[in-house]
Protein backbone atom coordinates (compact mmCIF):
# COMPACT_ATOMS: atom_id res chain seq x y z
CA UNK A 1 -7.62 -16.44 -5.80
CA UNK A 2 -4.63 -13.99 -6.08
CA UNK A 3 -5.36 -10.18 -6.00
CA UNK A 4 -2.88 -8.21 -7.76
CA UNK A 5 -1.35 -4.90 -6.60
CA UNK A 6 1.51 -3.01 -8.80
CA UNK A 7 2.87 0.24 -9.25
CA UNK A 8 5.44 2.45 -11.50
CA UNK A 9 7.84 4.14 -10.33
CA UNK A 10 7.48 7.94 -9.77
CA UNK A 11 10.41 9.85 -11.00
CA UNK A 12 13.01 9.78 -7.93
CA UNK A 13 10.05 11.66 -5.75
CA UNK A 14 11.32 10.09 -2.13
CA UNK A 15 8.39 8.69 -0.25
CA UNK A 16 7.94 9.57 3.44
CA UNK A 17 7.42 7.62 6.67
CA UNK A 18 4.03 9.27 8.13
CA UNK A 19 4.50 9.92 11.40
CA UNK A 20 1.40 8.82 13.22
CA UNK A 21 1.47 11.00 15.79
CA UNK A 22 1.23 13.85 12.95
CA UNK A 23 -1.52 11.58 11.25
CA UNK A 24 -3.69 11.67 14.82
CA UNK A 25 -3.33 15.22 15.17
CA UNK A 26 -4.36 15.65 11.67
CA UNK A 27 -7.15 13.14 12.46
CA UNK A 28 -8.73 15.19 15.59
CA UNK A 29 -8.65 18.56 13.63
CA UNK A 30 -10.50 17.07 10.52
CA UNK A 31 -12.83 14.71 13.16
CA UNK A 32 -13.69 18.16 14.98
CA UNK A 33 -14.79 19.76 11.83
CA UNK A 34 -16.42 16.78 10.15
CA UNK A 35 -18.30 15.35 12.72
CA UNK A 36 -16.62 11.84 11.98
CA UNK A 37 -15.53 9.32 14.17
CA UNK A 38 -12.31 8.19 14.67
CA UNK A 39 -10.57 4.90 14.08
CA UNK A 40 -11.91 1.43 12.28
CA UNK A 41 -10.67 -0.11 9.71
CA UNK A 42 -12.31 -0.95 6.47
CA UNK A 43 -15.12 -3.10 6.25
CA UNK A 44 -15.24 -3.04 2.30
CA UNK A 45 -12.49 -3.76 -0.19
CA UNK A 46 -12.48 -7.75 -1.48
CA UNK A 47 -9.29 -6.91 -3.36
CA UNK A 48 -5.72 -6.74 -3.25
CA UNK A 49 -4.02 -3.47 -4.16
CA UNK A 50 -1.02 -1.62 -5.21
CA UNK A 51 0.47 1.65 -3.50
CA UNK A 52 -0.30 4.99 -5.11
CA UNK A 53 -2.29 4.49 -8.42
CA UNK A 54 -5.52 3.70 -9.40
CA UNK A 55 -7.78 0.55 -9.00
CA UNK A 56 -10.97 0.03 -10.49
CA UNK A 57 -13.78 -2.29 -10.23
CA UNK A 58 -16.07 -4.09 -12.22
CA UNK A 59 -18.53 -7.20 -11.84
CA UNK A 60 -18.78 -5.49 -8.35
CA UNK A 61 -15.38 -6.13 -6.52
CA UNK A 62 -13.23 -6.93 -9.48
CA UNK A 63 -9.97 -4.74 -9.61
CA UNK A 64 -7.46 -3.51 -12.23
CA UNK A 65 -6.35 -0.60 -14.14
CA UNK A 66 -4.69 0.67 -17.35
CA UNK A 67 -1.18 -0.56 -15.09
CA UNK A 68 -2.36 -4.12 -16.19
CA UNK A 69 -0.67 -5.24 -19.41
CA UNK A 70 -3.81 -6.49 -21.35
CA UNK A 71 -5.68 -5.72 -24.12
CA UNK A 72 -6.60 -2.10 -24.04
CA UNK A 73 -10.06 -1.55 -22.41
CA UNK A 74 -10.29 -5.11 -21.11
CA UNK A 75 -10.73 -5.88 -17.55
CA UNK A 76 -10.70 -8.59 -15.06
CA UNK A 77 -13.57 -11.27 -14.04
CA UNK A 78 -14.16 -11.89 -10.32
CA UNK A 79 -10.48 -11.82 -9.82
CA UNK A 80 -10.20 -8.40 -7.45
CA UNK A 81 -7.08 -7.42 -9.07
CA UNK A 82 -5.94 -4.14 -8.35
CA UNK A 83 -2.71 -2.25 -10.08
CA UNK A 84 -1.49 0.57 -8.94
CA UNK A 85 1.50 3.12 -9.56
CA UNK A 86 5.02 3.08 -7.02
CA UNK A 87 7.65 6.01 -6.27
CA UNK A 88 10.88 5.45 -4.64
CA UNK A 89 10.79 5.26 -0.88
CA UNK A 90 13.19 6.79 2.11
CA UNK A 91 15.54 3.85 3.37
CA UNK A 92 15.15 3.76 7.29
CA UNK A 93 18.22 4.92 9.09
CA UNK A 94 19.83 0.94 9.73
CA UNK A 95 18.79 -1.45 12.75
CA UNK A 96 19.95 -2.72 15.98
CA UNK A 97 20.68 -6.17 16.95
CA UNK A 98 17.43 -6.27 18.19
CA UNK A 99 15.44 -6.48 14.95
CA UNK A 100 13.09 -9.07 14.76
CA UNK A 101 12.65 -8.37 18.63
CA UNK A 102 10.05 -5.46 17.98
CA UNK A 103 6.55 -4.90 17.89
CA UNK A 104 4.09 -2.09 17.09
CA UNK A 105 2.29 -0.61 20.27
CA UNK A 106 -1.18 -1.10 20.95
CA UNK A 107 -2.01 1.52 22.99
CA UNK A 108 -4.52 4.41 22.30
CA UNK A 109 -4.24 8.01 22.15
CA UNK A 110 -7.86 9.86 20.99
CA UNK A 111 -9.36 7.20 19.92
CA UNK A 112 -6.57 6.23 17.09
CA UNK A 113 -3.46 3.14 17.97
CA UNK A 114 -0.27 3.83 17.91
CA UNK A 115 2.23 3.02 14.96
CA UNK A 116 1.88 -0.28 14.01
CA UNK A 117 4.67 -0.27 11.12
CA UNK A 118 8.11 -1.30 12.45
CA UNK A 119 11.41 -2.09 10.62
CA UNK A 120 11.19 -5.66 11.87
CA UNK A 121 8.80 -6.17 9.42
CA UNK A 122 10.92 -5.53 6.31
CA UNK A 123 13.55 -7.45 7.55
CA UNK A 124 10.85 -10.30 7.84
CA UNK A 125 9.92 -9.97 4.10
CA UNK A 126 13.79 -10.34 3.40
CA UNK A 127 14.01 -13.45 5.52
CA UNK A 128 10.81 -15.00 3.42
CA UNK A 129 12.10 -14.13 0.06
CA UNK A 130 15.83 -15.34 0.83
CA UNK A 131 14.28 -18.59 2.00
CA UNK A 132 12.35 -18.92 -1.14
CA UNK A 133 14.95 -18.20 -3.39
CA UNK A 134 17.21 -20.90 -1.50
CA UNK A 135 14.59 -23.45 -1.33
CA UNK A 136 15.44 -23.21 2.94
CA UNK A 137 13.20 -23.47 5.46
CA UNK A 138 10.73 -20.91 5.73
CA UNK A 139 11.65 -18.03 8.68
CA UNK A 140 9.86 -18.84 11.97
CA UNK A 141 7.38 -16.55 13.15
CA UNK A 142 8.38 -12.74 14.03
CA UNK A 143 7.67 -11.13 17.40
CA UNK A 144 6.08 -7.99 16.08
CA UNK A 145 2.39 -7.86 16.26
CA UNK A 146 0.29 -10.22 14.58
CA UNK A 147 -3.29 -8.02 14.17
CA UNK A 148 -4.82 -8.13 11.07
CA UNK A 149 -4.63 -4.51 8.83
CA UNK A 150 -4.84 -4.08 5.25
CA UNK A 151 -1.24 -4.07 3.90
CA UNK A 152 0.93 -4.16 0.98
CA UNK A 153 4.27 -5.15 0.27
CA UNK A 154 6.27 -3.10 -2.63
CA UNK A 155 10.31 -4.34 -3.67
CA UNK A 156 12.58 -2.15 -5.44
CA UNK A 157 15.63 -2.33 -6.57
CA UNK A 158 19.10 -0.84 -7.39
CA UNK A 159 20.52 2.91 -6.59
CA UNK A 160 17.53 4.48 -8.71
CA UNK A 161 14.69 2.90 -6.48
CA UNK A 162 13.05 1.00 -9.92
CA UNK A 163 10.48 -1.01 -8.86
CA UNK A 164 10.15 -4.87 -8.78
CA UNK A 165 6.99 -5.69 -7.70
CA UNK A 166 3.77 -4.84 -5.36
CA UNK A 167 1.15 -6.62 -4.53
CA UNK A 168 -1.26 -6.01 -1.14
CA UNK A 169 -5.03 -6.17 -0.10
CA UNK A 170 -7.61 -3.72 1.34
CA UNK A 171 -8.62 -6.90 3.40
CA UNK A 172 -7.44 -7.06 6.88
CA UNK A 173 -4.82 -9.53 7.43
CA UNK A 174 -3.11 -11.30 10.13
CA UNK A 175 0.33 -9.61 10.06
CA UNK A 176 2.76 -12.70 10.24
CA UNK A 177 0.31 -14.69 7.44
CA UNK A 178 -0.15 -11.46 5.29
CA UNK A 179 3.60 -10.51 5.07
CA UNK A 180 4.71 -13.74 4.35
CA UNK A 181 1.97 -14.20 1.46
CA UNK A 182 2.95 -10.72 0.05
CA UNK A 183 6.41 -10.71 0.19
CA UNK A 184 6.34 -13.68 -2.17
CA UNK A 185 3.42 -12.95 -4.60
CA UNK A 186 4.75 -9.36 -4.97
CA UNK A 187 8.32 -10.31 -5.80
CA UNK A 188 6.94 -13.57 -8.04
CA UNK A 189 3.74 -12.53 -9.42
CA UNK A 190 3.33 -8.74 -10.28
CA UNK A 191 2.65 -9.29 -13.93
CA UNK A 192 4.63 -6.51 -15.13
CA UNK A 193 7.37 -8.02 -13.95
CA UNK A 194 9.32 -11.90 -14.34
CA UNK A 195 10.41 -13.38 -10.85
CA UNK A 196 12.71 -11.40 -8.59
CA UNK A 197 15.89 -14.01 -8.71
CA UNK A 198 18.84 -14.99 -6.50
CA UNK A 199 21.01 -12.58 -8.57
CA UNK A 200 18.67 -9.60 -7.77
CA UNK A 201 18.53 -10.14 -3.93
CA UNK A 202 21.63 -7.96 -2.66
CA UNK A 203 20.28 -4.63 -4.85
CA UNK A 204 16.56 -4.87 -3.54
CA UNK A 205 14.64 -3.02 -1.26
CA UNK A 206 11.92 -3.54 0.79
CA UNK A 207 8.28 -1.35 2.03
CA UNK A 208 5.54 -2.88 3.83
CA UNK A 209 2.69 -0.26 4.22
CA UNK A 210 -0.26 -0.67 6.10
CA UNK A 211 -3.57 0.85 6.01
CA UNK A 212 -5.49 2.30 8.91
CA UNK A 213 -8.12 4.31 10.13
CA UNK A 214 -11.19 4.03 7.10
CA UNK A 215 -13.76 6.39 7.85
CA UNK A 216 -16.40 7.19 5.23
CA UNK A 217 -16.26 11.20 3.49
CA UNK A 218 -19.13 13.47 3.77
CA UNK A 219 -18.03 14.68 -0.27
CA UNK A 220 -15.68 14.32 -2.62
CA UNK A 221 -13.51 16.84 -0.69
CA UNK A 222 -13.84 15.57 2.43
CA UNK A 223 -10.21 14.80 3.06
CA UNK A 224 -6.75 15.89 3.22
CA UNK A 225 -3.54 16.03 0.81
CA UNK A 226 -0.69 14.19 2.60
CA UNK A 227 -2.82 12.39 5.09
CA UNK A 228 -5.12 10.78 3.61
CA UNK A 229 -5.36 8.02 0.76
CA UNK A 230 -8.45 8.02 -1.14
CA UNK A 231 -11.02 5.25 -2.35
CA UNK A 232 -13.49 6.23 -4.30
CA UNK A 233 -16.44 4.57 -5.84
CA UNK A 234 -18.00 5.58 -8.94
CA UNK A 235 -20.43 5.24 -12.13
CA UNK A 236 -18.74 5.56 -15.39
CA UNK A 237 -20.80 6.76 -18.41
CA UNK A 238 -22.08 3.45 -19.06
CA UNK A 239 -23.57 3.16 -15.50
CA UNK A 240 -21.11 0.94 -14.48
CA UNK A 241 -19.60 0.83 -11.08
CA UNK A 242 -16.03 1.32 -10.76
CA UNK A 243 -13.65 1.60 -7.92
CA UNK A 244 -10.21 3.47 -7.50
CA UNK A 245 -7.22 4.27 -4.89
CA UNK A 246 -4.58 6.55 -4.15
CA UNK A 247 -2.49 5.86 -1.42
CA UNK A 248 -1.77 9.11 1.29
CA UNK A 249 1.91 9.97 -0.25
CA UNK A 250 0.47 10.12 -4.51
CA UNK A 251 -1.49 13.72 -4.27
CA UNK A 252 1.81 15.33 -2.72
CA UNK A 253 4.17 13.69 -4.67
CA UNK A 254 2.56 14.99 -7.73
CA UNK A 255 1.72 18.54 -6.44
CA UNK A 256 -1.95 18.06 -7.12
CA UNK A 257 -4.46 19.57 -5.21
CA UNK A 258 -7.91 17.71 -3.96
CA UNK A 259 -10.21 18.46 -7.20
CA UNK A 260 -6.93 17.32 -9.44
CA UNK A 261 -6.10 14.03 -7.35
CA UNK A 262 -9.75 13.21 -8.11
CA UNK A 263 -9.99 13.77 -11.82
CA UNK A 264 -6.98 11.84 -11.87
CA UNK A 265 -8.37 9.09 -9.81
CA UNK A 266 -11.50 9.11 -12.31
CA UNK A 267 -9.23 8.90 -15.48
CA UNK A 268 -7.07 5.75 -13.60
CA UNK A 269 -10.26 4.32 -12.90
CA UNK A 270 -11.26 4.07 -16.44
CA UNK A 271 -13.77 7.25 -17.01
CA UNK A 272 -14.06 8.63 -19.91
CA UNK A 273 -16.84 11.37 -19.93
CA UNK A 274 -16.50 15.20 -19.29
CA UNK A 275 -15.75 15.54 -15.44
CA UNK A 276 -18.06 17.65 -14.93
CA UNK A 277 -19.08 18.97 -10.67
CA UNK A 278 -22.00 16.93 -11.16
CA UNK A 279 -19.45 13.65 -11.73
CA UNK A 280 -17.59 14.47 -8.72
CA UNK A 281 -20.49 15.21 -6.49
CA UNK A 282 -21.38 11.87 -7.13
CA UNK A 283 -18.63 10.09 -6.02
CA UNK A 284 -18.41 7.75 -2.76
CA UNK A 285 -15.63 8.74 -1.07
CA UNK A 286 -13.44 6.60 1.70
CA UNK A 287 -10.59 8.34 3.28
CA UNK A 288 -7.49 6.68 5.18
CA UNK A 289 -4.33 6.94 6.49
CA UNK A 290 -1.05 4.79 5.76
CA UNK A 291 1.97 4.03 7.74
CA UNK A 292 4.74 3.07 5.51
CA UNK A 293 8.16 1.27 6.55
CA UNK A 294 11.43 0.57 3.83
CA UNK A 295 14.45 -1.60 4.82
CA UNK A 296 17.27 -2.39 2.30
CA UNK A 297 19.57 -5.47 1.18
CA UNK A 298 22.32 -3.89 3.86
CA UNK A 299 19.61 -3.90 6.92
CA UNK A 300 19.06 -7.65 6.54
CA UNK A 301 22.76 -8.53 6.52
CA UNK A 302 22.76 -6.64 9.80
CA UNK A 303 20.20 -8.56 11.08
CA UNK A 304 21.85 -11.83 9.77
CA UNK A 305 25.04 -11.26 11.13
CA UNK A 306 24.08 -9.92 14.58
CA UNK A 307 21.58 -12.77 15.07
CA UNK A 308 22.71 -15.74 13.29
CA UNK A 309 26.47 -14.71 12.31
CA UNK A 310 28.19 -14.75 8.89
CA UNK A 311 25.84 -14.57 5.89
C-alpha cells in the first residue's frame, strides 16, 4: 500500500543544501557530549513521509496529519500515511555534461559516509516523470549509487516555488527503485493535489532528500536546530500513541527554538492537552540529519541536449 508524504509551502523561506561535512562536525561535537554513537539508519518508521511538517500515528504505524484533506479529526487505518508541510528550495547552480555519470561517495570520515545526495538524482526524477507523461519507455537505470536510505521526493513549480506534490518513506530504499516510485506517486498521488500534467512539466522543479544518520535522544532536547530533523513519539490525552516529524531545515526556517519546534510538533501531531514539562519529558525522541538536492526544468534540458541532443 501507498504511504503518503505532502507538504505546504513555507512563505518564500529558501531551503538549504546541508553540507555534510558541516552535519559530521556537528555530529562529533553533539556525539562527544551525548555519549551517542554515530551513524545507522533507522530501524523504525513503516511509513512514507513528507518534508518539514508533522506526521502522526495511530493503530501503531498509521500516518497522517491535519495536511490531509479529510474530515476534521479523522485519521487513517493501517495505511502509514504521512503529510507533511514544504518551503521553497535553493536551485543547484546548473550541471555538466556529465550528469547522470555521478554517484555519491561511500567512504567514511568518523564514523559518518560521505554525501550521498547528488544532482544526478533530480535529473533522474525528471527523466521518470517525462517518460510517464509521454507514455515512453521508462529511463534506464542511473549510475549514482543504488543503497537503500529513507528518501523523499518533493516537485514544485513556477517562479514562486508553489508546491506540487511530496511523497517519501522513513523506510530504507534502494535508490534507483525508490526514486523512480517517488517521483511518480509524488507528482500523481499527493492528495492535495490533481496529477502534475504535460503542460506543467517545463515550470517544475525537482528535490530528492534523503535521510541519514537515526540515532535515538537521551530527552526531548537532545538535539540540534538546523541539523537535526526530529521524530517524536508520543501519548495524546486519550493514551493514544501518536507519531510526528520535522525535517532538519523546518525549526530554522520558522525561527523556533527547541522547546517551540516541539510544542509545534505536538499540536501537528494531533495533541490537544496543556503542554505541560511533564508532556514533553515524556516524549520519545529520534534525531537525524537530511541531505537535500533541487534541480529545475532548465537542468534536465541540459542534460537532454548534452546527452541525447535536441529535446
Amino acid at each position: 500500500m501507498l504511504n503518503l508524504v505532502q507538504e505546504e509551502g513555507g512563505g518564500g523561506v529558501i531551503e538549504e543544501v546541508v553540507e555534510i561535512k558541516r552535519l559530521e562536525l556537528e555530529a562529533v561535537k553533539m556525539n562527544n557530549h551525548t555519549g551517542h554513537k554515530a551513524g545507522g539508519g533507522s530501524k523504525s518508521g513503516k511509513g512514507k513521509l513528507t518534508n518539514g511538517d508533522a506526521v502522526v500515528v495511530t493503530n501503531g504505524f498509521t500516518h497522517s496529519n491535519g495536511l490531509i484533506p479529510q474530515a476534521a479529526g479523522s485519521s487513517l487505518a493501517n495505511g502509514y500515511s504521512y503529510q507533511n508541510g514544504h518551503t521553497p528550495t535553493a536551485l543547484t547552480n546548473g550541471h555538466s555534461s556529465g550528469l547522470y555519470n555521478g554517484s555519491g561517495s561511500k567512504s567514511t570520515h568518523n564514523g559518518y559516509m560521505d554525501r550521498i545526495a547528488c544532482p544526478d538524482m533530480g535529473i533522474y526524477c525528471f527523466d521518470v516523470l517525462y517518460s510517464n507523461l509521454h507514455n515512453t519507455e521508462p529511463p534506464k537505470n542511473p549510475n549514482f549509487t543504488n543503497e537503500a536510505f529513507p528518501l523523499f521526493v518533493t516537485w514544485k513549480i513556477g517562479k514562486d516555488h508553489r508546491l506540487r506534490g511530496c511523497m517519501g518513506t522513513f523506510n530504507a530504499l534502494n535508490l534507483h527503485s525508490g526514486l523512480r516510485e517517488y517521483s511518480i506517486t509524488s507528482a500523481f498521488k499527493d492528495s492535495r493535489f490533481p496529477p502534475i500534467t504535460r503542460d506543467e512539466f517545463s515550470k517544475l522543479y525537482v528535490s530528492v532528500s534523503i535521510l541519514r544518520h537515526f540515532e535515538e535522544a537521551g530527552d526531548y532536547l537532545d538535539w540540534q536546530v538546523g541539523i537535526h530533523g526530529i521524530r517524536i513519539e508520543f501519548l495524546n490525552e486519550r493514551g493514544c500513541k501518536r507519531t510526528a516529524t520535522y525535517l532538519p531545515e523546518v525549526a530554522p526556517e520558522q525561527g523556533w527554538n527547541q522547546t517551540q519546534t516541539i510544542d509545534s510538533l505536538l499540536r501537528k501531531g494531533g495533541f490537544k492537552g496543556h503542554v505541560t514539562p511533564d508532556v514533553r519529558a515524556s516524549i520519545k525522541l529520534t534525531r537525524y540529519q537530511s541531505e537535500k538536492v533541487s534541480v529545475g526544468y532548465q537542468d534536465f534540458i541540459s542534460y537532454w541536449q548534452s546527452s541525447r541532443g535536441p529535446f
